[in-house]
Protein backbone atom coordinates (compact mmCIF):
# COMPACT_ATOMS: atom_id res chain seq x y z
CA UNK A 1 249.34 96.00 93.33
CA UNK A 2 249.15 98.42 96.45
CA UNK A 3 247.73 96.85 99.55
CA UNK A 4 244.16 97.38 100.61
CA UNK A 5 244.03 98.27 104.13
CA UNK A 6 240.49 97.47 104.62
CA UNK A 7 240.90 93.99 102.96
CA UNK A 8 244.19 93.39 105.24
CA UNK A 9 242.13 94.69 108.45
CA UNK A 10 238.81 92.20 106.91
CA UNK A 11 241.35 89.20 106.12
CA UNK A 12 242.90 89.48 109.70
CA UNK A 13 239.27 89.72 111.55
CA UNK A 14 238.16 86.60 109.45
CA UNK A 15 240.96 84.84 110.12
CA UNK A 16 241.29 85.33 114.11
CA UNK A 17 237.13 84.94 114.39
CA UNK A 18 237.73 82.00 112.08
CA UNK A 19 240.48 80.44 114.65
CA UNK A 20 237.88 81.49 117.14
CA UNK A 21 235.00 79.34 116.25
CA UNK A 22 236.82 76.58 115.58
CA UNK A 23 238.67 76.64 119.38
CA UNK A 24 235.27 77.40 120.93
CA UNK A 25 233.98 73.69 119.01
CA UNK A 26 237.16 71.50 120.18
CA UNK A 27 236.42 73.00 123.76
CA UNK A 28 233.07 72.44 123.60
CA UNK A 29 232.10 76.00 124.69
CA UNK A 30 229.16 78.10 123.59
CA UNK A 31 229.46 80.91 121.73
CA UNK A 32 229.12 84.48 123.55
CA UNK A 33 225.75 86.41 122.97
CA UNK A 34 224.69 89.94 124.35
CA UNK A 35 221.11 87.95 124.34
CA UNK A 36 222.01 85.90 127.87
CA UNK A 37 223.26 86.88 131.08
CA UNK A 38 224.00 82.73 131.90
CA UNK A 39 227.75 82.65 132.67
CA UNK A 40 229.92 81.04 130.05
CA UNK A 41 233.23 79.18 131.43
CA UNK A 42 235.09 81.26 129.03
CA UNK A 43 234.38 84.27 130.88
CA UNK A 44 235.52 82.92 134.35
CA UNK A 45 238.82 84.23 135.95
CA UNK A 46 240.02 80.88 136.36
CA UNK A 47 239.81 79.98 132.74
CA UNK A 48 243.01 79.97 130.61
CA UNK A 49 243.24 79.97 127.14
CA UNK A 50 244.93 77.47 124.79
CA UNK A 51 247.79 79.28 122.91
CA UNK A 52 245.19 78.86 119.56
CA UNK A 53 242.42 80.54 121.87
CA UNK A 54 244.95 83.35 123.06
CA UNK A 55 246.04 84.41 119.53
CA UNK A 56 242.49 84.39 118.02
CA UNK A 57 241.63 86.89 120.79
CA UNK A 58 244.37 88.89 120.85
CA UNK A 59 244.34 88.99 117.19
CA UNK A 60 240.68 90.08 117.16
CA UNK A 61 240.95 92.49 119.77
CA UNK A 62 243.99 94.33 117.95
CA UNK A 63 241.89 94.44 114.55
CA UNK A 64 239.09 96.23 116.98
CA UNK A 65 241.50 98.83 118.45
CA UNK A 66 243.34 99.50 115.54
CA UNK A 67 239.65 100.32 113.93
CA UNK A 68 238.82 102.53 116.83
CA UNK A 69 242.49 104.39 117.19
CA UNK A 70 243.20 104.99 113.55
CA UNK A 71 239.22 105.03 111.72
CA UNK A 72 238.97 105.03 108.18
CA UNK A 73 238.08 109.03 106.96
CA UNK A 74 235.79 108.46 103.25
């Protein structure tokens, strides 16, 4: 069975958004919204990530730049 690469691409966005959420409850932060301009402490320079919190980002943020460098022609 050949590999879908939009499934692989959804799979890996779920799963880092996923890790995500979850990091964001045991830290008892609040989620990020476009809606406030209230700073969160996730977004302060002083903040570093646990390793979980690192790889859901980075994991999310390759999904979004692999989207945008290499976009799916119909």
């Amino acid at each position: 069975m050949p590999v879908s690469e939009i499934l692989s691409l959804q799979t890996t966005l779920n799963e880092a958004l996923n890790a995500f959420r979850a990091e964001l409850v045991v830290q008892n932060l609040t989620e990020p919204s476009l809606n406030t301009s209230k700073p969160r402490l996730i977004d302060h320079p002083a903040y570093v990530p646990t390793p979980v919190m690192f790889g859901a980002r980075r994991a999310a943020l390759a999904c979004l730049v692999c989207d945008i460098t290499h976009p799916l022609t119909i």
